[in-house]
Structures are given as C-alpha cells and as structure tokens.
C-alpha atoms as a PDB file:
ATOM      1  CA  UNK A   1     -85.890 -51.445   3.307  1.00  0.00           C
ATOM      2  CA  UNK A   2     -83.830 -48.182   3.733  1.00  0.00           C
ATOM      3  CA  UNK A   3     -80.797 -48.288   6.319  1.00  0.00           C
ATOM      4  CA  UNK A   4     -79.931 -45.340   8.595  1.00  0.00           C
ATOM      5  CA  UNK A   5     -76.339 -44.950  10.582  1.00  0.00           C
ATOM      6  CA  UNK A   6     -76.324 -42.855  13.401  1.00  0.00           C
ATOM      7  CA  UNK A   7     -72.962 -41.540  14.056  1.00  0.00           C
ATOM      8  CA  UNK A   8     -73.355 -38.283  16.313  1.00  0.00           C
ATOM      9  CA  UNK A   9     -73.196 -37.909  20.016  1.00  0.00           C
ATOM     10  CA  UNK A  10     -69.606 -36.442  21.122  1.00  0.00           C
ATOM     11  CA  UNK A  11     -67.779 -39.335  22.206  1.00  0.00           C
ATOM     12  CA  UNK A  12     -66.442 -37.759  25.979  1.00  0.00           C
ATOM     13  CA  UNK A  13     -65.529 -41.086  27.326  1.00  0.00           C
ATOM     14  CA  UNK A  14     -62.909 -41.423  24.594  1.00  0.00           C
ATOM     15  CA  UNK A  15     -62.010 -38.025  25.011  1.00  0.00           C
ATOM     16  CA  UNK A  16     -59.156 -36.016  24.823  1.00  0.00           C
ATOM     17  CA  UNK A  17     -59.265 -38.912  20.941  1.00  0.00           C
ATOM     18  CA  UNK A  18     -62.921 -37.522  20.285  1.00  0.00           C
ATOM     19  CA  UNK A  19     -62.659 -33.634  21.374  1.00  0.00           C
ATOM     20  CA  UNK A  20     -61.619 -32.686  17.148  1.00  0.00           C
ATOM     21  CA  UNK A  21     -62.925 -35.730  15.666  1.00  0.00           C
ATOM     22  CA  UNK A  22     -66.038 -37.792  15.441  1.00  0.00           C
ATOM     23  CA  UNK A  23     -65.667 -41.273  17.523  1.00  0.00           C
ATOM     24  CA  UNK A  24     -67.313 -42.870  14.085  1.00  0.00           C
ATOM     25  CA  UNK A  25     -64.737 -41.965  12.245  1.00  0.00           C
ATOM     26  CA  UNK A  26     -61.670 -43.207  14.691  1.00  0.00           C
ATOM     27  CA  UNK A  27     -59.443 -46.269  13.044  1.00  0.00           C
ATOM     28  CA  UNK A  28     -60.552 -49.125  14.327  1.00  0.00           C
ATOM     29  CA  UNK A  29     -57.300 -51.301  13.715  1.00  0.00           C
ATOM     30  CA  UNK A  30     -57.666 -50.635  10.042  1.00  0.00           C
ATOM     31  CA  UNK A  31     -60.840 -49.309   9.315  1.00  0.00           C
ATOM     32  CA  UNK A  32     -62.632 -46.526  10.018  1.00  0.00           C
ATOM     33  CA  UNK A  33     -65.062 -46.975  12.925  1.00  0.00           C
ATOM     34  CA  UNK A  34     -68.267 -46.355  10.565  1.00  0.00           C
ATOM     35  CA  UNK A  35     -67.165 -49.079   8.229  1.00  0.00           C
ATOM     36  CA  UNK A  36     -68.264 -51.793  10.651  1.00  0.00           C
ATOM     37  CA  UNK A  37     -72.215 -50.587  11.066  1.00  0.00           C
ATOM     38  CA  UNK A  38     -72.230 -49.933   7.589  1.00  0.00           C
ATOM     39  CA  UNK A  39     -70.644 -53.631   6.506  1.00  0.00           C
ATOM     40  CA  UNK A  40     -73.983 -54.615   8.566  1.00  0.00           C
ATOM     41  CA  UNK A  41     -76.293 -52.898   6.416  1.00  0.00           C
ATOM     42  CA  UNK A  42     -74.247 -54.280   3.487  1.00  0.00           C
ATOM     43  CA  UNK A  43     -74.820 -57.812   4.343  1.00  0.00           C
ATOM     44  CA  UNK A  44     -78.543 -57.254   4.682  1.00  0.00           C
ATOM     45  CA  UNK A  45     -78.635 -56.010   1.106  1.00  0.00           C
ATOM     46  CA  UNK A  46     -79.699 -52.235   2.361  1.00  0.00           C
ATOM     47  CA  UNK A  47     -78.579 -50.333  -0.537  1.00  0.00           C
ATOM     48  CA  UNK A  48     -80.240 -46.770   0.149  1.00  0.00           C
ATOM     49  CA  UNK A  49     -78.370 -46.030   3.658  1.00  0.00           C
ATOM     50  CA  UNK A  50     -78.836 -42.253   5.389  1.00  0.00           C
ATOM     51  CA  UNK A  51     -76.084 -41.724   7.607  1.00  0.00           C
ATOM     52  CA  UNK A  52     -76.503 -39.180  10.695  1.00  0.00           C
ATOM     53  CA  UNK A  53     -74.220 -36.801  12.194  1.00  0.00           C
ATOM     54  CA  UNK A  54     -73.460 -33.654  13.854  1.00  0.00           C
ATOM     55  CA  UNK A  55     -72.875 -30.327  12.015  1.00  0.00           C
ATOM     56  CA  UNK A  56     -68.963 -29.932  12.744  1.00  0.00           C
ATOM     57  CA  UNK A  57     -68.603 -33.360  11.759  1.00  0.00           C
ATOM     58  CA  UNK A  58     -71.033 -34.463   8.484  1.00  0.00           C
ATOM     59  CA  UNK A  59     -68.314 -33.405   5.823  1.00  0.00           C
ATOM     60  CA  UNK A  60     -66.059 -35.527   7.201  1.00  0.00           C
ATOM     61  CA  UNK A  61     -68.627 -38.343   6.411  1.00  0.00           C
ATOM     62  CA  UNK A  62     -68.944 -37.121   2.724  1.00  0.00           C
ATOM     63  CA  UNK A  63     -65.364 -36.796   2.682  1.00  0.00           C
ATOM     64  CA  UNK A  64     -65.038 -40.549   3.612  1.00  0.00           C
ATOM     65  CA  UNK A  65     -68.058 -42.609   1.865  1.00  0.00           C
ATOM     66  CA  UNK A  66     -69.065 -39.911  -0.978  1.00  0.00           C
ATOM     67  CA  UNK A  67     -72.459 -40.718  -2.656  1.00  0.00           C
ATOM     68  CA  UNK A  68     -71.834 -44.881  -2.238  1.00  0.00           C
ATOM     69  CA  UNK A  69     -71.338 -44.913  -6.176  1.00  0.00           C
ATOM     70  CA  UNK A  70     -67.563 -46.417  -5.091  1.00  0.00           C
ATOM     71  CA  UNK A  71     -69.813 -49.395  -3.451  1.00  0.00           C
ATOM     72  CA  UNK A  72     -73.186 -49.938  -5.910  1.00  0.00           C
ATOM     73  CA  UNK A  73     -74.761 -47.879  -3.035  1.00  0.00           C
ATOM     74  CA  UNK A  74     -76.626 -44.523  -2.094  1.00  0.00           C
ATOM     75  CA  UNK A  75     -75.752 -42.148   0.778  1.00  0.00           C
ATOM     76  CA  UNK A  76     -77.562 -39.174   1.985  1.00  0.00           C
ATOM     77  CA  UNK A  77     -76.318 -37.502   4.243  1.00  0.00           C
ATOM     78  CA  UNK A  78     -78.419 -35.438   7.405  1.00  0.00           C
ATOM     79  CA  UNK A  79     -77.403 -33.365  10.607  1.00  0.00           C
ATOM     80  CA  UNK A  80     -78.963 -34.043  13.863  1.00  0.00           C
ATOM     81  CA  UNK A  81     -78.241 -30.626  15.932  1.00  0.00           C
ATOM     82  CA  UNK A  82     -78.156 -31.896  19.716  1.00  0.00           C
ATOM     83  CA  UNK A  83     -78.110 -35.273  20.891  1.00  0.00           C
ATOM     84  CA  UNK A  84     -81.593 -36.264  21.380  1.00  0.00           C
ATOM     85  CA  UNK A  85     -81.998 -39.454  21.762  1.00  0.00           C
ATOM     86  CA  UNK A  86     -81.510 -43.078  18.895  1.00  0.00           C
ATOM     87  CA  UNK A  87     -85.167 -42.607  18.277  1.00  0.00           C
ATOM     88  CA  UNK A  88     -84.919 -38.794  16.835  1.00  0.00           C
ATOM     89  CA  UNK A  89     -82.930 -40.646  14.103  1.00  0.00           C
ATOM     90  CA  UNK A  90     -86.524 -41.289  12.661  1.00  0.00           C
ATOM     91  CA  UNK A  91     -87.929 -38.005  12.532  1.00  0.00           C
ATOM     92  CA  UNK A  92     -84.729 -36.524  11.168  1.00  0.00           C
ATOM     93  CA  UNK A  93     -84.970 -39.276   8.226  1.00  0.00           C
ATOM     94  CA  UNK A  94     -88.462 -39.435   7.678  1.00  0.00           C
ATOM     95  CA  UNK A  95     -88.570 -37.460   4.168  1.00  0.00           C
ATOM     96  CA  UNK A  96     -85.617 -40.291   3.310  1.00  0.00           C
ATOM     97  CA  UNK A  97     -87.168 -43.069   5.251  1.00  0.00           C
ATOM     98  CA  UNK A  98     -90.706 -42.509   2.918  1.00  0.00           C
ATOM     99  CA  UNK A  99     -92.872 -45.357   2.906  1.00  0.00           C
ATOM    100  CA  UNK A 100     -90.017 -47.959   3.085  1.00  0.00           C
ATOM    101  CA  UNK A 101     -89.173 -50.502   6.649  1.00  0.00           C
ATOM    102  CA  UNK A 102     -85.884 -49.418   8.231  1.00  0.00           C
ATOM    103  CA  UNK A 103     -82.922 -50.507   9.703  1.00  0.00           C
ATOM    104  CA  UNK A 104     -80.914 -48.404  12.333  1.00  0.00           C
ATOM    105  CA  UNK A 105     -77.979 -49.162  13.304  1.00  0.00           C
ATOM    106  CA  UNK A 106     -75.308 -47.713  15.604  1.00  0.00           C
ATOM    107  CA  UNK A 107     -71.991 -46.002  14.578  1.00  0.00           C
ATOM    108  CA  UNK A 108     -69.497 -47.785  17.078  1.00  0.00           C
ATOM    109  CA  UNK A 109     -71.418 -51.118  17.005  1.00  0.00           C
ATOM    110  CA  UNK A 110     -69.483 -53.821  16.317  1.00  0.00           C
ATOM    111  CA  UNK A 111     -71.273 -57.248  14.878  1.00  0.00           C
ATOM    112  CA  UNK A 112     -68.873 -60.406  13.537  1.00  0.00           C
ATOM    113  CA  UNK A 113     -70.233 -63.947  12.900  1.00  0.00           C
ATOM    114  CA  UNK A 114     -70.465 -66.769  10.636  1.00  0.00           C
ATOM    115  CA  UNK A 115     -74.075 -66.648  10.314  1.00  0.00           C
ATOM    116  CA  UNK A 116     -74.731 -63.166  10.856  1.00  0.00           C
ATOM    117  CA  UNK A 117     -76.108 -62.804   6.892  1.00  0.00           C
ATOM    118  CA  UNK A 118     -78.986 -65.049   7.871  1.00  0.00           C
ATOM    119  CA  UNK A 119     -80.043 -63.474  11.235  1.00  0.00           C
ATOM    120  CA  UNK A 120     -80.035 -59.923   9.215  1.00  0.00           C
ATOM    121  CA  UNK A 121     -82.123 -61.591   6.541  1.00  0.00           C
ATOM    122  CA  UNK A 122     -84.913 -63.441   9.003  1.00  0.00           C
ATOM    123  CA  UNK A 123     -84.704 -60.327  11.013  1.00  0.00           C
ATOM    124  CA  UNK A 124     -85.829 -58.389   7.524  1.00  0.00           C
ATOM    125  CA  UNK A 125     -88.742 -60.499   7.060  1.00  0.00           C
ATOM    126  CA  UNK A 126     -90.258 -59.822  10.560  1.00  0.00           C
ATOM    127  CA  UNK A 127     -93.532 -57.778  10.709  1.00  0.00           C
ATOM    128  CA  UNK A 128     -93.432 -54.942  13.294  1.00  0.00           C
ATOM    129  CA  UNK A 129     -90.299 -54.347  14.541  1.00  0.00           C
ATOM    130  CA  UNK A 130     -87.283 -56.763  15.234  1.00  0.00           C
ATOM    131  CA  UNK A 131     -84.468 -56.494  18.492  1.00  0.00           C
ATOM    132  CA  UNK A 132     -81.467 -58.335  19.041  1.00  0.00           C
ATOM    133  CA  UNK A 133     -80.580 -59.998  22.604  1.00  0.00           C
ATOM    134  CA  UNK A 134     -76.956 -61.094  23.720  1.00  0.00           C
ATOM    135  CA  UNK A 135     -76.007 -62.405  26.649  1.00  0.00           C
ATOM    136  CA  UNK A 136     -73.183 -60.140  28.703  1.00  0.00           C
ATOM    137  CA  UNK A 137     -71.846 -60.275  31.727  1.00  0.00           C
ATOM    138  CA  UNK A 138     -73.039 -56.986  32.928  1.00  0.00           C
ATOM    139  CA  UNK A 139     -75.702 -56.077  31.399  1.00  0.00           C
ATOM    140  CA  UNK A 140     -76.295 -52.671  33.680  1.00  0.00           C
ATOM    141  CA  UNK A 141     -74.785 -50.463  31.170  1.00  0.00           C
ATOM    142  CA  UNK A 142     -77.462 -51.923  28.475  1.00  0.00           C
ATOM    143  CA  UNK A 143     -81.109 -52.034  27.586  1.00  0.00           C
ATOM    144  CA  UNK A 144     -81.878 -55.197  28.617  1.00  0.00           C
ATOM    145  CA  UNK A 145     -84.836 -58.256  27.787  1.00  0.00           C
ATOM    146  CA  UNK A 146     -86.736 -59.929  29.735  1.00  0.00           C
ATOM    147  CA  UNK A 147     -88.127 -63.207  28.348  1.00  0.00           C
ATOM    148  CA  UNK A 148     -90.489 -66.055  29.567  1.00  0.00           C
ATOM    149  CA  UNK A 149     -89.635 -69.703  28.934  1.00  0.00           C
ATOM    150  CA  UNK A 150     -91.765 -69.603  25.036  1.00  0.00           C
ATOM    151  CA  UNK A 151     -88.893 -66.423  24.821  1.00  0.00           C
ATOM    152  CA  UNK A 152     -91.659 -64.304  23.947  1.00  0.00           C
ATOM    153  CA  UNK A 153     -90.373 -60.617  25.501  1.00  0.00           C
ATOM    154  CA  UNK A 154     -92.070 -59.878  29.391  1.00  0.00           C
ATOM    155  CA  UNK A 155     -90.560 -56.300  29.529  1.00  0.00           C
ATOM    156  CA  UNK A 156     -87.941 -53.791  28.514  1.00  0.00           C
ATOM    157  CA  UNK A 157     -85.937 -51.392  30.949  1.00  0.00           C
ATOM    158  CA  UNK A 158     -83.235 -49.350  30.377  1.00  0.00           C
ATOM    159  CA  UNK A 159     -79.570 -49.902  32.194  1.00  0.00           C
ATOM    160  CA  UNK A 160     -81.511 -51.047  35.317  1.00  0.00           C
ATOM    161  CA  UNK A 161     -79.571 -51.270  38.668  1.00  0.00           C
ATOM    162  CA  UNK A 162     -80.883 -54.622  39.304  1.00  0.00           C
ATOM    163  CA  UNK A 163     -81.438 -56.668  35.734  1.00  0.00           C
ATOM    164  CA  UNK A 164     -83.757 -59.029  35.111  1.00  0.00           C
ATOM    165  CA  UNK A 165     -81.711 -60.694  32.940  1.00  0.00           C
ATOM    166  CA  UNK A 166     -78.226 -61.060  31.514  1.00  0.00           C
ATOM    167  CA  UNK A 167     -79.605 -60.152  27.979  1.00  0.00           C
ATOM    168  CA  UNK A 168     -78.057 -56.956  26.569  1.00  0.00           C
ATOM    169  CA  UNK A 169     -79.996 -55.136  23.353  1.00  0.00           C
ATOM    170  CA  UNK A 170     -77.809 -54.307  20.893  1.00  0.00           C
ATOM    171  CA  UNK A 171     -77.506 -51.125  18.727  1.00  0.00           C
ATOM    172  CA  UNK A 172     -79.278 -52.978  15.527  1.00  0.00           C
ATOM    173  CA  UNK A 173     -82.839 -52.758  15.094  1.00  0.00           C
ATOM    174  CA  UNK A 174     -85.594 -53.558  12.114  1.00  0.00           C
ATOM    175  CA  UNK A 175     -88.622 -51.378  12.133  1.00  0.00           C
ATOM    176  CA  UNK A 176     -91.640 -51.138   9.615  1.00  0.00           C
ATOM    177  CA  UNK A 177     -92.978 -47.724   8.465  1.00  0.00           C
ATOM    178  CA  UNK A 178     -95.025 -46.968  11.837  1.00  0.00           C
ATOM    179  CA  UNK A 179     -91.686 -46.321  13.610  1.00  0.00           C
ATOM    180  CA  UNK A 180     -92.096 -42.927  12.398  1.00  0.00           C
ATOM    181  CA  UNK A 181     -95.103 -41.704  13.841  1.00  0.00           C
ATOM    182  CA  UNK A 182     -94.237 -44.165  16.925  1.00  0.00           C
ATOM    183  CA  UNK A 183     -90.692 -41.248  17.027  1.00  0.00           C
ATOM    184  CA  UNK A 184     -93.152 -38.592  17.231  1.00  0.00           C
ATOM    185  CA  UNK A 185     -95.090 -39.301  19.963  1.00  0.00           C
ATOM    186  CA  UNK A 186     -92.042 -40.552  22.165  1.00  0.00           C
ATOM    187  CA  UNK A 187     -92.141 -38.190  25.409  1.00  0.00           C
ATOM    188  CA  UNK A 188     -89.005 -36.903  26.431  1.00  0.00           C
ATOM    189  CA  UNK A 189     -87.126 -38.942  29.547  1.00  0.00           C
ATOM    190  CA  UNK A 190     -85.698 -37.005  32.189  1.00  0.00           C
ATOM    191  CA  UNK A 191     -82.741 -36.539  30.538  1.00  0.00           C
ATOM    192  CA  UNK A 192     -84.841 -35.155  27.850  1.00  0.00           C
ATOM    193  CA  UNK A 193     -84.054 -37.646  24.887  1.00  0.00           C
ATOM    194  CA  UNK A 194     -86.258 -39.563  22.818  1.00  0.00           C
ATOM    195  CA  UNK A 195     -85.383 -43.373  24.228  1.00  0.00           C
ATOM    196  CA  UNK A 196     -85.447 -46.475  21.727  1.00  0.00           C
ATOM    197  CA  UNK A 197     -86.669 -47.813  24.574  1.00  0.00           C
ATOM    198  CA  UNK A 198     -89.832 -46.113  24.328  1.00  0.00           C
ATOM    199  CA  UNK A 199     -90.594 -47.232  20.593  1.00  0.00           C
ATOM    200  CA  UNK A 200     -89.865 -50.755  21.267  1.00  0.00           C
ATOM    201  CA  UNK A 201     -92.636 -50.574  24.206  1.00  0.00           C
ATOM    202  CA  UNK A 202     -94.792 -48.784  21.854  1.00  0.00           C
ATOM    203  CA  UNK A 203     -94.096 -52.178  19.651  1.00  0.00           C
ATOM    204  CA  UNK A 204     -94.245 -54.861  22.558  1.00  0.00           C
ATOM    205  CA  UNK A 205     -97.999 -53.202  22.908  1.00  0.00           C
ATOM    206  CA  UNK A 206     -99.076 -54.100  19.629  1.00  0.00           C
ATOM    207  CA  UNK A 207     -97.981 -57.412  20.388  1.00  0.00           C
ATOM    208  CA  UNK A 208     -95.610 -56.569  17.594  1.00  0.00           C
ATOM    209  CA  UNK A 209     -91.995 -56.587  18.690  1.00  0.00           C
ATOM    210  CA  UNK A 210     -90.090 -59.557  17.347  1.00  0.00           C
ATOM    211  CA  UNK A 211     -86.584 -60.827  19.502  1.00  0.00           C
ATOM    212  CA  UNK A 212     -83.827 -62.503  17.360  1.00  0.00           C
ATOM    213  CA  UNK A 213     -81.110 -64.522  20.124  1.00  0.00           C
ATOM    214  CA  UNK A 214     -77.324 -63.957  18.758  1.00  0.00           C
ATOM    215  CA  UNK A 215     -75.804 -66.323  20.179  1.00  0.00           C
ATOM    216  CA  UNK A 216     -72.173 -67.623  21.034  1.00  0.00           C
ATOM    217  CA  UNK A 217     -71.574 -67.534  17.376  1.00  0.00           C
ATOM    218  CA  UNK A 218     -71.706 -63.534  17.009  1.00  0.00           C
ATOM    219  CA  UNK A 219     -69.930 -61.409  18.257  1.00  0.00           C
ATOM    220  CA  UNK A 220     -71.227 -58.279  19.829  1.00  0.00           C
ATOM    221  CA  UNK A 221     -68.903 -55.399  20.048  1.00  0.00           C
ATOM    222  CA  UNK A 222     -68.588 -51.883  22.150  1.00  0.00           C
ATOM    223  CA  UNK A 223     -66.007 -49.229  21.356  1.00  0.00           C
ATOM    224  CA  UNK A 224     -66.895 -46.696  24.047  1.00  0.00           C
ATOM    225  CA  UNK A 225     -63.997 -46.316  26.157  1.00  0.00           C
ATOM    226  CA  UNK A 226     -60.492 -46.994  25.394  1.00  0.00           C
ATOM    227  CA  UNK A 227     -60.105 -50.103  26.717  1.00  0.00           C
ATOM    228  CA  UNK A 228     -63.586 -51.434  24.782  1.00  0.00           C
ATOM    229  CA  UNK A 229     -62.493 -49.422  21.912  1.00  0.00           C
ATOM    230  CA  UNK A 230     -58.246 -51.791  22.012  1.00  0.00           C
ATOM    231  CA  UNK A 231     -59.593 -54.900  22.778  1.00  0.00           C
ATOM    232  CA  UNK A 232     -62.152 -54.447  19.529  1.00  0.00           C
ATOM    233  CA  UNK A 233     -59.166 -53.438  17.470  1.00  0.00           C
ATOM    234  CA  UNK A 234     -56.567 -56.395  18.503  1.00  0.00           C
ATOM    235  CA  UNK A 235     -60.125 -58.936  17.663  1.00  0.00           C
ATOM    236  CA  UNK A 236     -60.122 -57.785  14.440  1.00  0.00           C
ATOM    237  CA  UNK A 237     -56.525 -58.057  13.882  1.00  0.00           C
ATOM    238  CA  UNK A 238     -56.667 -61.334  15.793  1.00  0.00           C
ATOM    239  CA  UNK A 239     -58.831 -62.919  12.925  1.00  0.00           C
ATOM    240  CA  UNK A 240     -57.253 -60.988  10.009  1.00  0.00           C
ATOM    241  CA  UNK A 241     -53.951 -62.008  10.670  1.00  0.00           C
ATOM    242  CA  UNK A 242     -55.023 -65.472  11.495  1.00  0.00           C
ATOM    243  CA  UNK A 243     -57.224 -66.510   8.641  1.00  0.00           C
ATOM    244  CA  UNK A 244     -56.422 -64.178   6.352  1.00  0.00           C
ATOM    245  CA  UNK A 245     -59.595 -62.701   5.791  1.00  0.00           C
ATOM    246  CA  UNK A 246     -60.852 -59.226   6.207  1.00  0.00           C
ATOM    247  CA  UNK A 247     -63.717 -57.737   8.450  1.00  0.00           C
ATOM    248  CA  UNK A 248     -65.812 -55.568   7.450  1.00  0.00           C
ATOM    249  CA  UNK A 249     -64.355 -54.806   4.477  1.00  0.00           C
ATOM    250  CA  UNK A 250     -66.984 -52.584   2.822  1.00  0.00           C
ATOM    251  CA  UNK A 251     -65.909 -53.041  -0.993  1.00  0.00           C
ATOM    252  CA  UNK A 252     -65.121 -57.205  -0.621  1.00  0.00           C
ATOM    253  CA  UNK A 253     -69.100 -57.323   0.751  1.00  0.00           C
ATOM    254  CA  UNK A 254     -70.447 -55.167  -2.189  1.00  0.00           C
ATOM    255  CA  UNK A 255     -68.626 -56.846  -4.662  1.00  0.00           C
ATOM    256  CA  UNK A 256     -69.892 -60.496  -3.249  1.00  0.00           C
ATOM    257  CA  UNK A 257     -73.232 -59.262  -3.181  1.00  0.00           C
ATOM    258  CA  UNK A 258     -73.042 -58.221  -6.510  1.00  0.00           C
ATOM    259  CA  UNK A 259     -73.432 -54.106  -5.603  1.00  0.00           C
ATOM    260  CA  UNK A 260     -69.903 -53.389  -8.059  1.00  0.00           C
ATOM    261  CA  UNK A 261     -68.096 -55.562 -10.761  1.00  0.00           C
ATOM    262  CA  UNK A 262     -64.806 -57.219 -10.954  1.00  0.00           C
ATOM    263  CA  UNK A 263     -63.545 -54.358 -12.764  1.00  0.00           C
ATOM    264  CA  UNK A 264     -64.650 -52.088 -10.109  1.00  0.00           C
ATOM    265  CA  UNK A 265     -63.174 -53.906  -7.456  1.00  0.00           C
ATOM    266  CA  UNK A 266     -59.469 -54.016  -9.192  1.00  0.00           C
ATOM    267  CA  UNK A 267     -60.017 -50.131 -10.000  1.00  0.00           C
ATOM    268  CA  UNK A 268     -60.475 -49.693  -5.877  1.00  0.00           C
ATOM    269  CA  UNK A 269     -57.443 -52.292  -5.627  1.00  0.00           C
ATOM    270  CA  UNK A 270     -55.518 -50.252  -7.619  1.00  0.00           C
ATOM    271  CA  UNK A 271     -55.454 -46.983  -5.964  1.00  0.00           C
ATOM    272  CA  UNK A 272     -54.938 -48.950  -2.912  1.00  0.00           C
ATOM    273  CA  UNK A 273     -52.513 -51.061  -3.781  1.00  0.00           C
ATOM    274  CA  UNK A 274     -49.427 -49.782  -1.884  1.00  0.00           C
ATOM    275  CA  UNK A 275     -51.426 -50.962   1.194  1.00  0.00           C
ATOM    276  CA  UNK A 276     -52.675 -54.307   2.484  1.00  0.00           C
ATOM    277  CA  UNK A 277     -56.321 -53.110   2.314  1.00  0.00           C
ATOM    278  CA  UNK A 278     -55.370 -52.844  -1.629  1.00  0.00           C
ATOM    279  CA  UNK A 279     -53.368 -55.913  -1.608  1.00  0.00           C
ATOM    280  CA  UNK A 280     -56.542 -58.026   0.025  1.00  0.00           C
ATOM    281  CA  UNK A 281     -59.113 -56.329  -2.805  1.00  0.00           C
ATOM    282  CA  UNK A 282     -56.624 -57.613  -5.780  1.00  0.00           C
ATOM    283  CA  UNK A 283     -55.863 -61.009  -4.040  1.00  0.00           C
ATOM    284  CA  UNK A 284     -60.036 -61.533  -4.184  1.00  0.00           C
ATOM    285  CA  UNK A 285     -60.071 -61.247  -7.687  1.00  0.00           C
ATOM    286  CA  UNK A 286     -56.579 -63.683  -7.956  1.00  0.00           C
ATOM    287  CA  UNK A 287     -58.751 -66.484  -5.945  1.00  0.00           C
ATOM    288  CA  UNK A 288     -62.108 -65.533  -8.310  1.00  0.00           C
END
C-alpha cells in the first residue's frame, strides 16, 4: 500500500498566517503541521508516501522532508495546479499510485490514540475501500454517515443542513486500486471539484465501502481556523508535558518500526540536540 498527503488548498480561514505560507507547513506547537498526517501513514507501515501540493509551495515540502532517506522512507513529490477537489489527489498520483491500494490522508488532520496502530492496520486489510466515523457535536461542517442498527452504512451526504447523524468522516481513507478509475469518472459538483464523497458512493454501490468507529479513545483533530488550529496545539503540549512523551514524532515512529537504526536515530539527535525535540530522540535511546 502506497500513502498520499494532500497538503494544497490556500488556507483563507487562517489567513493573514496562510497568505505566504502553506497551512501544512504552520508549527503546530512543535511540529510542523504535515508531521501529524504523515506520523499516520508511519504507524500503518506506508513507506512509499507521495505528498501533494501547490506550485508556490512544493519546495518548501522538499525543503522540509527531502527524499524520506532521514526516516527509512520514500517521498515523491507532485503539484496539483487548482484546488479541485480530495479525489483529484488520485489522478494526479496515479503513475505513483501503480497497481498498489492507497491511503490518503489530509494535511491538517490531526489523529492521537492508544490504539490507533490497530485501527490503521484492520483498516489495511479491508477489501474495497475503508472510512472512518467519529462522533462530533456538529457534524454540519463534515461529511457525515449514516448507519443502521448492524452499522452497515445507509447513505453519505456532504455538510448537510440537517444531519442524519452525529457521525463526522474524517480526512483518512483506505482505497484499493479501482479508486483510480472511480477519480476519473467523478463529475464535477457545483462548485466544480471532484468530491470524496462521490468515490465513496461509487464504493457503497459495490457493496464495497467498509466503516471503521474511532471511538472515545482517538482523538480526531481540525486545524482550520485559529481557534481549532490553538486548542490542537495546547493538546499536544497538554500530553507532552504531562507524560513525557512525544506526538507525532516522525523519527521516534520510524525508528520503533524499525524504518532507521539506533545509530540513525542518535545521528538525528545529534544535530538536534540543542533542542528538546533532540533531547527526546537521545533520551529514547538512554531508556533502549
């Protein structure tokens, strides 16, 4: 399974932050933004990951992540021109997608939980295609799930005025190889974008669309206005501070999944060192 990031769009309800740089790449308390999607990918042992952006801003990725070499991972790199739509994501990376299942993920999606390694790893054994569902408060801004009481899915609408349920569809989502040719056959909605919400109906169909609950244990997290994009940041510091460990710490996850070596890790500790990020990389190897 390949992984794809998709970290355009212009970010105008964090502007005047987002007018000269991409949202993705904003700190999020001490991380860049794009470090929390791709920690997701990470912990579903997606190695080849194809990260999306716009023209102005895809050196600034490069910049930042390089080939994934640093990580025991691969990153190509591809532009998507004008906002389209989540589901153009698979036509631009269908040369890199091949013949392989994929996993897209959003660039300001936030995902923290004990057990989150297992959903991502029943979610990767689904035929067809795989959603998420988490209960929100207000779920109008969201696609959103309706389920009968068996929880297999009745229907799929996107931010309805009046929900059917309280169950919000996250920016994570596990497709086999069809998804492609699903992408290409998506008709435009009136704001002329190719919807996710289209391919999933394309997959509830087929009878194929699997939905994996995250419940209270997982936390679900958006950054898309300033207050979303604070109240993330002080829940990550929140738990850092508190326990001691890190989220989303890209290098800590590679080198636990065996991606890099202990001698990789302390070289990335050392350049880091006069900073707590550092500090946390060299303490991992102290406690190995």
């Amino acid at each position: 399974m390949k992984g794809i990031i998709l970290a355009g769009g212009k970010g105008t309800r964090l502007y005047p932050m987002t007018k000269s740089v991409s949202k993705q790449l904003l700190p999020l308390y001490d991380k860049p933004m794009i470090y929390y999607p791709l920690s997701v990918l990470l912990l579903a042992e997606i190695k080849e990951i194809l990260i999306i952006s716009t023209p102005n801003d895809i050196n600034d990725y490069k910049k930042l992540l390089g080939d994934g070499s640093n990580i025991g991972v691969k990153f190509t790199y591809a532009i998507q021109e004008k906002p389209k739509g989540l589901a153009d994501a698979f036509i631009i990376g269908e040369k890199f997608i091949g013949k392989d299942d994929v996993c897209l993920i959003l660039g300001d999606n936030i995902f923290y939980g004990s057990n989150l390694s297992e959903i991502l790893a029943n979610a990767k054994k689904n035929k067809g295609a795989t959603i998420f569902a988490c209960t929100v408060k207000d779920p109008k801004s969201f696609g959103v799930i309706e389920l009968d009481k068996d929880r297999n899915i009745v229907s799929i609408e996107e931010k309805p005025q009046n929900p059917k349920s309280n169950l919000a569809i996250p920016g994570l989502y596990f497709y086999d190889n069809t998804v492609i040719e699903k992408a290409k056959h998506v008709k435009p909605s009136p704001r002329g974008e190719i919807e996710i919400t289209a391919i999933n109906e394309a997959y509830l169909k087929e009878n194929n669309l699997n939905v994996s609950m995250m419940g209270r244990g997982i936390a679900w997290l958006d950054t898309g206005t300033p207050q979303n994009l604070l109240k993330a940041a002080e829940f990550v510091e929140a738990i850092q501070s508190r326990q001691g460990y890190y989220i989303s710490c890209i290098e800590e996850i590679a080198w636990r999944k065996k991606f890099i070596t202990n001698e990789k890790l302390k070289e990335i500790g050392e350049q880091l060192k006069m900073t707590d990020y550092g500090k946390y990389l060299l303490s991992l190897l102290e406690e190995e």
